[in-house]
Protein backbone atom coordinates (compact mmCIF):
# COMPACT_ATOMS: atom_id res chain seq x y z
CA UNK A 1 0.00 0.00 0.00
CA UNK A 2 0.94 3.33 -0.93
CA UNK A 3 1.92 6.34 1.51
CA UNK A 4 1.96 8.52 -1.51
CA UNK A 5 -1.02 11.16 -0.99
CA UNK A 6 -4.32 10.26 -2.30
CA UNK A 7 -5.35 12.75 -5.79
CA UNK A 8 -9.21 11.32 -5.58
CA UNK A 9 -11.61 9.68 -3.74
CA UNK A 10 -14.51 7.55 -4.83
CA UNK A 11 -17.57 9.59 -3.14
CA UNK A 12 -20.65 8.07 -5.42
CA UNK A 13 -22.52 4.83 -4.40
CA UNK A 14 -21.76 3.28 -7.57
CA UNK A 15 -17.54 4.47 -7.32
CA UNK A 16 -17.74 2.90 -4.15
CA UNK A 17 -19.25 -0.44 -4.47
CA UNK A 18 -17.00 -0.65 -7.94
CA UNK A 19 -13.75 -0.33 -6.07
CA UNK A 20 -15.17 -3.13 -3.04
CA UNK A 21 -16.50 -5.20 -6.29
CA UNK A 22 -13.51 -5.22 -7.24
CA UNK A 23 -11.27 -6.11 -3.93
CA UNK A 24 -14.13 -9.28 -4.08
CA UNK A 25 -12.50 -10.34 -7.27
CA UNK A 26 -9.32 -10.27 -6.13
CA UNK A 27 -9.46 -12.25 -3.00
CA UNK A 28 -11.51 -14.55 -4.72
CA UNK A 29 -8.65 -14.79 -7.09
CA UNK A 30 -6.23 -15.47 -4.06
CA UNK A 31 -8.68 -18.35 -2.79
CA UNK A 32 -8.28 -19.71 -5.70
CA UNK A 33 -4.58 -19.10 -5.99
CA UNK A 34 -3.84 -20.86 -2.49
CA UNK A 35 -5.84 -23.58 -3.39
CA UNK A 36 -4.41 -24.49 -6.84
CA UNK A 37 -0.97 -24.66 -4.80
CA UNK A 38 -2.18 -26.99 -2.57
CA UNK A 39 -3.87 -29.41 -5.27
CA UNK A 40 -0.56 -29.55 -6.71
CA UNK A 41 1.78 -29.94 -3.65
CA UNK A 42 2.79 -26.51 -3.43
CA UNK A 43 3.85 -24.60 -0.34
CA UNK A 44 0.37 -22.40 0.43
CA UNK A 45 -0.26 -21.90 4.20
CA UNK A 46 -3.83 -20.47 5.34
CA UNK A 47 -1.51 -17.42 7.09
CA UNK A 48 0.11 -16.68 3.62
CA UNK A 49 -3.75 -16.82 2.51
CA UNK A 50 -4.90 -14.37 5.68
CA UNK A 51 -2.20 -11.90 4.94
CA UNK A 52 -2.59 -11.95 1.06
CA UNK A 53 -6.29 -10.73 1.74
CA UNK A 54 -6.06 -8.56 4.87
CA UNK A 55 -3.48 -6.47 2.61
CA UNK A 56 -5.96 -6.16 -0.26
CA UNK A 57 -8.74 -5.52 1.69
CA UNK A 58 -6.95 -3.00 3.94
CA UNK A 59 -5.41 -1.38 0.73
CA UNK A 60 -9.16 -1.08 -0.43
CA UNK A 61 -10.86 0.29 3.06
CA UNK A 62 -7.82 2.91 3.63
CA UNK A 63 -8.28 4.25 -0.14
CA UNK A 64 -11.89 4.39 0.17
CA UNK A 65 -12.05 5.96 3.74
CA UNK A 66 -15.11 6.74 5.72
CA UNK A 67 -17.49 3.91 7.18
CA UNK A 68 -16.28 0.98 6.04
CA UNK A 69 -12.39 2.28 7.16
CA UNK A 70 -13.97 3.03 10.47
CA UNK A 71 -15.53 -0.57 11.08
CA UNK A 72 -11.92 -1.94 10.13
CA UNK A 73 -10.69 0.24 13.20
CA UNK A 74 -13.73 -0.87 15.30
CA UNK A 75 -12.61 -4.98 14.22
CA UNK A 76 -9.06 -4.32 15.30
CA UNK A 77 -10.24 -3.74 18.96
CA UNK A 78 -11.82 -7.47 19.20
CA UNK A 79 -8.64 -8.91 19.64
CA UNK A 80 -10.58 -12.17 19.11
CA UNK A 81 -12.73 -11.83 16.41
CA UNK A 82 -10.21 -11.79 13.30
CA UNK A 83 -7.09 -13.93 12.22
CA UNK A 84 -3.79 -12.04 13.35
CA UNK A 85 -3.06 -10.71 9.90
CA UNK A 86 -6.33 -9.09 9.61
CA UNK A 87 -6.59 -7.47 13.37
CA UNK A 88 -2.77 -6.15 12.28
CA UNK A 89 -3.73 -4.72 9.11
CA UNK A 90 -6.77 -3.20 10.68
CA UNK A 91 -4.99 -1.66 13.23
CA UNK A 92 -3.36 0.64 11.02
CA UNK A 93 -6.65 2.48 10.63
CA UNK A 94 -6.33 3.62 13.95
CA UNK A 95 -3.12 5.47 13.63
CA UNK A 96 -2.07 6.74 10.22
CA UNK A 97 -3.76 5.59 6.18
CA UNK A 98 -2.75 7.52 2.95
CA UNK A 99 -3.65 11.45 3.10
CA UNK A 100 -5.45 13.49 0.50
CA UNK A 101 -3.94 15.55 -1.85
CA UNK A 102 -3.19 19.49 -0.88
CA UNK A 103 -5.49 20.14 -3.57
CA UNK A 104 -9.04 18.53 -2.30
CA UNK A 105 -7.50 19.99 1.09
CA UNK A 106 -7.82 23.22 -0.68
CA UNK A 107 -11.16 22.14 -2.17
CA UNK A 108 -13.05 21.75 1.48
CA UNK A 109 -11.86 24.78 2.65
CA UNK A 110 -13.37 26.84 -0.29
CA UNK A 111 -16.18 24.56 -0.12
CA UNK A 112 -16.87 25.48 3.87
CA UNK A 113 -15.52 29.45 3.62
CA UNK A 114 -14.79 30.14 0.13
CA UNK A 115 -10.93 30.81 1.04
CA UNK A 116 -8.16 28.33 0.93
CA UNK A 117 -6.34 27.58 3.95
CA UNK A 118 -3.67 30.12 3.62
CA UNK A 119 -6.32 32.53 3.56
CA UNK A 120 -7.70 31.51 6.56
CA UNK A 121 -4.67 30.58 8.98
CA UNK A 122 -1.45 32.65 9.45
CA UNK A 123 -0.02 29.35 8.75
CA UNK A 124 -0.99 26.02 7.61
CA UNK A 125 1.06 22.94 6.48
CA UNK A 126 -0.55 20.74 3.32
CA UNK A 127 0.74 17.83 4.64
CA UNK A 128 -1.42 15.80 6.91
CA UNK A 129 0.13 15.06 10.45
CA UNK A 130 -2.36 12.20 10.68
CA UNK A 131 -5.31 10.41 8.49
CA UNK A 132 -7.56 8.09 10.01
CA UNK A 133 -10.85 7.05 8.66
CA UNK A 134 -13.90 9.66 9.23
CA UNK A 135 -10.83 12.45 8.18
CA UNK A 136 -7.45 13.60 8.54
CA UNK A 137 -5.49 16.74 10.45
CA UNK A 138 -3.49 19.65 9.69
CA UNK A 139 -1.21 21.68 11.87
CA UNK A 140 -1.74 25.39 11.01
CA UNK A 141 -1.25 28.43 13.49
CA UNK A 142 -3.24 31.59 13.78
CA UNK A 143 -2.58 34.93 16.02
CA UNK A 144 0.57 32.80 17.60
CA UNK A 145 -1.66 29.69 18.59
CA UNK A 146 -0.81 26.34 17.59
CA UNK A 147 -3.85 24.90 16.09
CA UNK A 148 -4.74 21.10 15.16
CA UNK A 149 -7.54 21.68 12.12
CA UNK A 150 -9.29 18.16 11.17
CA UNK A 151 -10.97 17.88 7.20
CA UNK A 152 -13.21 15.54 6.97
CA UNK A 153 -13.08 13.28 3.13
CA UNK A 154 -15.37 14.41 0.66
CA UNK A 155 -18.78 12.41 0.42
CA UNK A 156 -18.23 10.39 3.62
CA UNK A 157 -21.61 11.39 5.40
CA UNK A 158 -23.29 10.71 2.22
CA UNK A 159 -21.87 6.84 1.82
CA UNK A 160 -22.41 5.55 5.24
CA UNK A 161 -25.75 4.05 4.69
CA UNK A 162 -24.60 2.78 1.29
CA UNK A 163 -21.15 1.52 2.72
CA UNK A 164 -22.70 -0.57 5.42
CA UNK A 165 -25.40 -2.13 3.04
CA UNK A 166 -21.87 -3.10 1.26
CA UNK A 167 -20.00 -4.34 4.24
CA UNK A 168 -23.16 -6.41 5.68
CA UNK A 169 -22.71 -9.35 4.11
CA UNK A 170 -18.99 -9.70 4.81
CA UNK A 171 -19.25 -8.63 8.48
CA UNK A 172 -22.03 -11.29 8.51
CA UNK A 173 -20.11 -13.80 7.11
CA UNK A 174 -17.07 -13.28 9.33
CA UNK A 175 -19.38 -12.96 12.54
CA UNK A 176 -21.69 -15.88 11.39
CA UNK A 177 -24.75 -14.15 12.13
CA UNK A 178 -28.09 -13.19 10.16
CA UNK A 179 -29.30 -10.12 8.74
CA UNK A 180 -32.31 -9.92 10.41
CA UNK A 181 -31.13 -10.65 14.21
CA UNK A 182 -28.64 -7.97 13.91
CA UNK A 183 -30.41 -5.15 12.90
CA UNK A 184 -31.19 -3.22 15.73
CA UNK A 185 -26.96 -3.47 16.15
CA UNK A 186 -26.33 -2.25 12.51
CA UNK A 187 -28.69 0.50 13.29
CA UNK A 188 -27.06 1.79 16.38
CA UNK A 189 -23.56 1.89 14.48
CA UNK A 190 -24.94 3.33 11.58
CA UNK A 191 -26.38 6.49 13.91
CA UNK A 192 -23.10 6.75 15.85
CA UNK A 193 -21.38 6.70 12.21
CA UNK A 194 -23.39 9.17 11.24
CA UNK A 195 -23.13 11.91 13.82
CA UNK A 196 -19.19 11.26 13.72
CA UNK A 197 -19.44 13.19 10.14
CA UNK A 198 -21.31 16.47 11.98
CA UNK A 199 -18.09 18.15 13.02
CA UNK A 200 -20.74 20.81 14.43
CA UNK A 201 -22.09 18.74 16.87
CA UNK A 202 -18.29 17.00 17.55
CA UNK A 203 -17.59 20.79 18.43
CA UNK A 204 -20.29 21.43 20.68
CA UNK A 205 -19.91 17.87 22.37
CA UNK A 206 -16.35 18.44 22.74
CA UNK A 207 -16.89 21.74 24.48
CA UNK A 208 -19.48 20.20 27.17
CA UNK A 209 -17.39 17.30 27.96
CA UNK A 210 -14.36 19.07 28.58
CA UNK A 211 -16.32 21.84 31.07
CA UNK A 212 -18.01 18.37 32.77
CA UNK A 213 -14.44 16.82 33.36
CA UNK A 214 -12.16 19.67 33.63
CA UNK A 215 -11.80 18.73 37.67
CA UNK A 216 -10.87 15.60 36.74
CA UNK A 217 -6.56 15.06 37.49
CA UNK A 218 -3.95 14.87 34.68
CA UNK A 219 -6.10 14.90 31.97
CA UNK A 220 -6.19 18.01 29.34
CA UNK A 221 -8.97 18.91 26.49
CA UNK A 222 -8.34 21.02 23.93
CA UNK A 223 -10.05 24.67 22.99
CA UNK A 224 -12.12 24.65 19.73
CA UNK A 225 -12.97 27.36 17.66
CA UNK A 226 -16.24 27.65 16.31
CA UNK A 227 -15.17 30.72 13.69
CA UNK A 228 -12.78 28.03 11.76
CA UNK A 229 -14.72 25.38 12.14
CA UNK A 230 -17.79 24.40 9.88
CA UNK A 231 -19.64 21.53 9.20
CA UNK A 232 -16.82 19.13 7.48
CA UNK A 233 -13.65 21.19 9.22
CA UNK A 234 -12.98 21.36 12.78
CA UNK A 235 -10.12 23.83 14.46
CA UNK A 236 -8.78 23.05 18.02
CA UNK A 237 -5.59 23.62 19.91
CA UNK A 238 -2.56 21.64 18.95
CA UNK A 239 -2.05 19.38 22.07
CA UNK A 240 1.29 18.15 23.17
CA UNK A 241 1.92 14.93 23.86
CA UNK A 242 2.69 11.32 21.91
CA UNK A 243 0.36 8.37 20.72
CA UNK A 244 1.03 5.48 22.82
CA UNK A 245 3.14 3.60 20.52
CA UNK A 246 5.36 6.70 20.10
CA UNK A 247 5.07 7.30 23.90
CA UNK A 248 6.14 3.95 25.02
CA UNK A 249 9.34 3.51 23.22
CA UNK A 250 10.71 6.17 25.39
CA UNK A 251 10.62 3.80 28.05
CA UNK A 252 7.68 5.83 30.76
CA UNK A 253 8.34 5.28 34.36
CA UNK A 254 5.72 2.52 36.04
CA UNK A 255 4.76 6.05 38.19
CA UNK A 256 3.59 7.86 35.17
CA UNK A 257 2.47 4.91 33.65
CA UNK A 258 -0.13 4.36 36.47
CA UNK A 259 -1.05 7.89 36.70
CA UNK A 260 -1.94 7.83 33.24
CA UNK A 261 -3.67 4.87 33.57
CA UNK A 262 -5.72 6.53 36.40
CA UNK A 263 -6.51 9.50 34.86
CA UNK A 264 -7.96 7.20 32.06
CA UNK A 265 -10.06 4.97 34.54
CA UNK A 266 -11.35 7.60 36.40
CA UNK A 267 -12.14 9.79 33.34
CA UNK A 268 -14.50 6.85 31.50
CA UNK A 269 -15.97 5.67 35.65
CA UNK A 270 -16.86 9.59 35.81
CA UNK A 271 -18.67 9.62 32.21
CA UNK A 272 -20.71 6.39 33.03
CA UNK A 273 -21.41 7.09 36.51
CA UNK A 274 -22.17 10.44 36.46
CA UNK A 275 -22.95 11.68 33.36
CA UNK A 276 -24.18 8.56 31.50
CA UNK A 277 -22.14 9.73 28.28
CA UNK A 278 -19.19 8.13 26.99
CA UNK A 279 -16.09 9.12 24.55
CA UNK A 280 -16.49 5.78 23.03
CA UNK A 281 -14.21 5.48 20.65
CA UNK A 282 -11.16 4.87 23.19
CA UNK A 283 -8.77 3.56 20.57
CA UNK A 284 -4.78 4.93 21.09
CA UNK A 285 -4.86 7.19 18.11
CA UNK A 286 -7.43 9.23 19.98
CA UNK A 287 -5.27 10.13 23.07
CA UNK A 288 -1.82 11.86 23.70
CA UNK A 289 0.25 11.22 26.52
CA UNK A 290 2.93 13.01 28.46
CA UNK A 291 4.63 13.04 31.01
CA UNK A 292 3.79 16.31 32.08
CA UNK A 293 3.01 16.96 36.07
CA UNK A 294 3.87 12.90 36.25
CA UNK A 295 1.28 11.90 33.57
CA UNK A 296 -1.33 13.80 31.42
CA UNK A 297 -3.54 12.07 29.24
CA UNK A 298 -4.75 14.14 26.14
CA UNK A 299 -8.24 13.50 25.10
CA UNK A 300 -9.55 14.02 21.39
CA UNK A 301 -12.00 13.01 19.21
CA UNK A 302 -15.55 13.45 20.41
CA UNK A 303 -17.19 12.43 17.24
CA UNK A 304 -18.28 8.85 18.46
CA UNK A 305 -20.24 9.76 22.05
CA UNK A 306 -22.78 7.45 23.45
CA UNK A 307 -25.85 9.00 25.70
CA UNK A 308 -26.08 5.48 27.86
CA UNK A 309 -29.94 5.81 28.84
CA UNK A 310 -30.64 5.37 32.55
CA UNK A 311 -31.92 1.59 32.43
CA UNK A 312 -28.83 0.11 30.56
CA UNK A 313 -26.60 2.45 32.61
CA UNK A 314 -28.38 0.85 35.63
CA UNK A 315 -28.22 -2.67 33.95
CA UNK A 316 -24.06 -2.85 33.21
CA UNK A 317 -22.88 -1.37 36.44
CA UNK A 318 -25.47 -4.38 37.84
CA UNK A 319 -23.76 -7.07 36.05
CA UNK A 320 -20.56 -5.87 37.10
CA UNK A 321 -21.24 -5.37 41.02
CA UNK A 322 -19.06 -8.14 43.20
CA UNK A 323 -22.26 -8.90 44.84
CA UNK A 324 -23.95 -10.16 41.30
CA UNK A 325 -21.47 -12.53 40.11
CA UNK A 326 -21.56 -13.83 43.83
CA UNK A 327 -25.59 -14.27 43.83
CA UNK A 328 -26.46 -16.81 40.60
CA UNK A 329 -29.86 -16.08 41.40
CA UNK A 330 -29.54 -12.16 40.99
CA UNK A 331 -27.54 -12.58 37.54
CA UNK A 332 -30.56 -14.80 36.13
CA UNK A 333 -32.91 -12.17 36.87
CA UNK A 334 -30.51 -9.52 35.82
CA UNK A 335 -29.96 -10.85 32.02
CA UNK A 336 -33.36 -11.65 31.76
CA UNK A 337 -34.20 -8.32 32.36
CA UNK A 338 -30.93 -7.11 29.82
CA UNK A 339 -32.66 -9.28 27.25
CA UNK A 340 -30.00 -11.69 26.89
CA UNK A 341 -32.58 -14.50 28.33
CA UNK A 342 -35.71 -14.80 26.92
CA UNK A 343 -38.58 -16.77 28.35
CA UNK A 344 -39.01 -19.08 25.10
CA UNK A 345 -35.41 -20.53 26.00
CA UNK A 346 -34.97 -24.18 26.50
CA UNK A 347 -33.53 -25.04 29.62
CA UNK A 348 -30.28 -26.35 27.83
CA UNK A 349 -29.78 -23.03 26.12
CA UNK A 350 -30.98 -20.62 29.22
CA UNK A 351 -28.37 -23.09 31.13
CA UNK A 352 -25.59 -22.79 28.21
CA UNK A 353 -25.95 -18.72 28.59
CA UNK A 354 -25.57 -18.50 32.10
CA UNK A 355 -22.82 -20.49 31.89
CA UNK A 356 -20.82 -18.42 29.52
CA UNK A 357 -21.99 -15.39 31.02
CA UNK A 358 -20.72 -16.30 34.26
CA UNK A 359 -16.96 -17.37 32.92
CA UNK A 360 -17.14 -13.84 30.90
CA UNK A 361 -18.15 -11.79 33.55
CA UNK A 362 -16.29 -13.22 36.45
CA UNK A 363 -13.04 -12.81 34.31
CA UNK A 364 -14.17 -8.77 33.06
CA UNK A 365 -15.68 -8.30 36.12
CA UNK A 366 -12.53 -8.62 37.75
CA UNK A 367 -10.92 -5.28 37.59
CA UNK A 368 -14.27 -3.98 39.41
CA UNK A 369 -14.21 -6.68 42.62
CA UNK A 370 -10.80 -5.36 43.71
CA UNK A 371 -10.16 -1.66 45.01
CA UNK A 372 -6.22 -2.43 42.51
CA UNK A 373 -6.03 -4.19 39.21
CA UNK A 374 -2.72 -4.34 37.96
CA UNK A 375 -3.27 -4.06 34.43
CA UNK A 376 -0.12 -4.61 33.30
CA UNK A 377 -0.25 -8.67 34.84
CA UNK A 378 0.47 -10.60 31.82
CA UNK A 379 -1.66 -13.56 32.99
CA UNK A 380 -4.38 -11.44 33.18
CA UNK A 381 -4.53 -10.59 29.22
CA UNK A 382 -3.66 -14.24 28.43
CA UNK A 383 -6.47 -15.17 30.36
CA UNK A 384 -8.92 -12.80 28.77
CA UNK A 385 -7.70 -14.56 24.97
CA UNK A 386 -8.04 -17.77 26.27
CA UNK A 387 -11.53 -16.91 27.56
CA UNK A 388 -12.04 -15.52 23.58
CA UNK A 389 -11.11 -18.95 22.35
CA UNK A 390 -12.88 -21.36 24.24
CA UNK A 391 -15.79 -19.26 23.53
CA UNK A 392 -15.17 -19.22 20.20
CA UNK A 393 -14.64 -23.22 19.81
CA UNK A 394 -17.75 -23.59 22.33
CA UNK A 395 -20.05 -25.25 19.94
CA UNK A 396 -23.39 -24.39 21.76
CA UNK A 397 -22.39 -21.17 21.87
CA UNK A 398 -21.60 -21.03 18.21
CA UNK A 399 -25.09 -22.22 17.08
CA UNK A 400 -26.36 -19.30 19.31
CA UNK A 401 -24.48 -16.33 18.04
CA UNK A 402 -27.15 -14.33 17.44
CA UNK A 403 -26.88 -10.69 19.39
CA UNK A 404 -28.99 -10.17 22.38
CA UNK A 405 -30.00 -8.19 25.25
CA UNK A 406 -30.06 -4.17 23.91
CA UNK A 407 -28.31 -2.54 21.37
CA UNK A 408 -26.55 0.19 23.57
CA UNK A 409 -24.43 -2.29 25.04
CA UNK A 410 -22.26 -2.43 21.17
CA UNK A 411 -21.15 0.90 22.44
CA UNK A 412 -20.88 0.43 26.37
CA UNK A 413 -18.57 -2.76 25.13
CA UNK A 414 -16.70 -0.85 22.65
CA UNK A 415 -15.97 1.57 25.03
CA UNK A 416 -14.73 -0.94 27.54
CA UNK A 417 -12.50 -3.05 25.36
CA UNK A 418 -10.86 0.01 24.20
CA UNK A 419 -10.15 1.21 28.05
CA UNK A 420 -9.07 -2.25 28.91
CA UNK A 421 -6.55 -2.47 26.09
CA UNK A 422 -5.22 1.41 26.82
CA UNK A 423 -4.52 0.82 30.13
CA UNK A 424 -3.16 -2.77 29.39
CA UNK A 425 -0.72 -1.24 26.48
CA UNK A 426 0.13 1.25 29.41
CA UNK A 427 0.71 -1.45 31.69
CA UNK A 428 -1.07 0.41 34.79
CA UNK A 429 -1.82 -0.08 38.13
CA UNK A 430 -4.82 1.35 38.82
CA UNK A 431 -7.13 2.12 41.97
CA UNK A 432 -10.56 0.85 40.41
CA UNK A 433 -12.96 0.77 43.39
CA UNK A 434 -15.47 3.83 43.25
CA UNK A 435 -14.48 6.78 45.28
CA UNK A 436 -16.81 7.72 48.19
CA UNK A 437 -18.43 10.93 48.57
């Protein structure tokens, strides 16, 4: 895949399916490929296979951008839901994929206020600093501030619904699920997707979150400016800092490892506790860290935010309270009322779910029954997998893959996973146990 910058981008339902038509053809061709090797003796292993495709098909979601790049970068968190070369590949789409030209750069910003960006900043560099799915970012400056202005790609808010009619059937087919039992859960992506691409309301969210949690230690949001910001372009302060990879390598002490880690833990218990709203889209490329006053955690991105209604807020922090997991009776009655049992259920499958559920949630639970988790215990992570595995192989549990219980938990997950893996990355010790008033 190229790093070169990108000169177009296919915007139109029909560009769009063309270019995924025609990544079909080509790992169909590679099927085909691997298994003519084998037929004649040849050396084709199912990894060579895996990485042959993840490269095409990341090659194809990077170029085309948007939704579809954005449910690569959501894949990559599920450690155990794709082949290693895939969740690799993927992963990429949270940090860096190829930018667009300096001339459809130009384009948006006499699109949104009919000067170019010289016009409009003191200073502004063509080059991206970083391109991720829903858009990429510039650094500019203006009256001696250091600025951080995000572009969102042409046509993206008009392809969602069109992109994930396109991706269905392969994230069915990789999830082994039907259409019809997860629509509710394609819907509640496809409205999160869609108010990512409203950098008006990212701006305004943004704003409110950062006056909500500005007590909260060692964390930093930045300043946004509605003037140079419109509907596809959004202007905010520079922050300093690293992404974690770049962060790491410079070897962090464990002491500002687990203050960062705390500021993170405390920042996401505040959100669902308190203000039953979530950043929740926790992945590394949306955080810088520092070590600054002995850790400070940078927080951007507010275009994925979840309002967590009152019931299902009620509902998680349930089925993660010690006392549940220790009362089998009370975590019947609890996923009943979740959904995720259903009074039509056999006693073999009602029996199978309970089962699973308990494994799941005494292991994820975990971090919640003790006042400090070290995050950073190796066994701990290995353990999680190996939970992913067995569930996977579990053939009951196969046959029953269909998505219950409601469909603001995809988010309340999401958001979860993502924390879990920050703070594992980091390596943190963290005090987890709710602070008293």
């Amino acid at each position: 895949m190229s790093d070169q910058p990108q000169e177009s981008l296919p915007t139109s339902k029909v560009a769009r399916a063309a270019r995924f038509a025609k990544t079909g053809f080509k790992v169909g061709a590679n099927y085909v490929q691997h298994y003519a090797k084998k037929a004649v003796g040849a050396d084709s292993t199912t990894a060579d296979l895996h990485q042959a495709n993840a490269e095409e098909l990341y090659g194809t979601l990077s170029e085309m951008k948007g939704s579809v790049l954005k449910v690569a970068q959501m894949l990559a968190m599920e450690k155990n839901l794709l082949p290693p070369a895939y969740a690799e590949q993927f992963r990429q789409a949270q940090y860096q994929t190829p930018p667009l030209s300096g001339p459809l750069v130009v384009k948006a910003f006499r699109d949104a206020f009919g000067h170019s960006p010289s016009e409009v900043f003191d200073e502004f560099d063509p080059n991206a600093r970083q391109a991720a799915s829903i858009g990429q970012v510039h650094f500019a400056r203006k009256l001696g501030k250091d600025l951080a202005v995000k572009v969102q790609y042409p046509g993206v808010g008009a392809s969602i619904q069109s992109d994930i009619a396109m991706v269905k059937p392969v994230a069915l087919r990789i999830m082994g699920l039907k259409e019809e039992t997860l629509r509710p859960y394609i819907a509640e992506v496809e409205a999160r997707l869609l108010e990512e691409t409203d950098y008006k309301l990212e701006l305004s969210r943004g704003q409110a979150v950062a006056a909500k949690c500005g007590h909260l230690p060692h964390l930093q949001f930045p300043t946004y400016y509605p003037a140079l910001s419109s509907a596809r372009i959004l202007t905010m302060d520079w922050l300093p800092g690293q992404h974690m990879k770049e962060f790491l390598a410079e070897n962090p002490s464990q002491e500002v490892r687990n203050q960062l880690g705390q500021a993170l833990w405390d920042f996401y218990q505040y959100q669902l506790r308190e203000l039953r709203q979530l950043h929740a889209d926790p992945h590394p490329g949306n955080f810088l860290f520092s070590t600054t006053n002995g850790g400070t955690v940078g927080v951007l991105d507010f275009g994925c935010v979840k309002d967590v209604p009152a019931l299902e807020q009620q509902q998680f922090l349930a089925l993660l309270d010690p006392a549940t997991l220790a009362d089998p009776g009370r975590l019947e009655n609890l996923l009943a009322e979740a959904g995720v049992l259903r009074p039509g259920d056999a006693p073999a499958l009602r029996e199978m779910y309970l089962r699973t559920l308990t494994q799941s949630l005494g292991l994820v639970g975990r971090p919640f029954r003790e006042d400090t988790f070290d995050f950073g215990d190796p066994t701990y992570m290995q353990s999680l997998y190996a939970l992913g595995d067995d569930l996977m192989q579990d053939k009951d549990l196969r046959q029953q893959r269909e998505p219950r219980g409601s469909a603001h938990f995809v988010y309340l997950n999401r958001t979860y996973v993502g924390l879990f893996s920050l703070l594992t990355d980091l390596g943190a010790v963290v005090r987890t146990a709710p602070a008293t008033a």
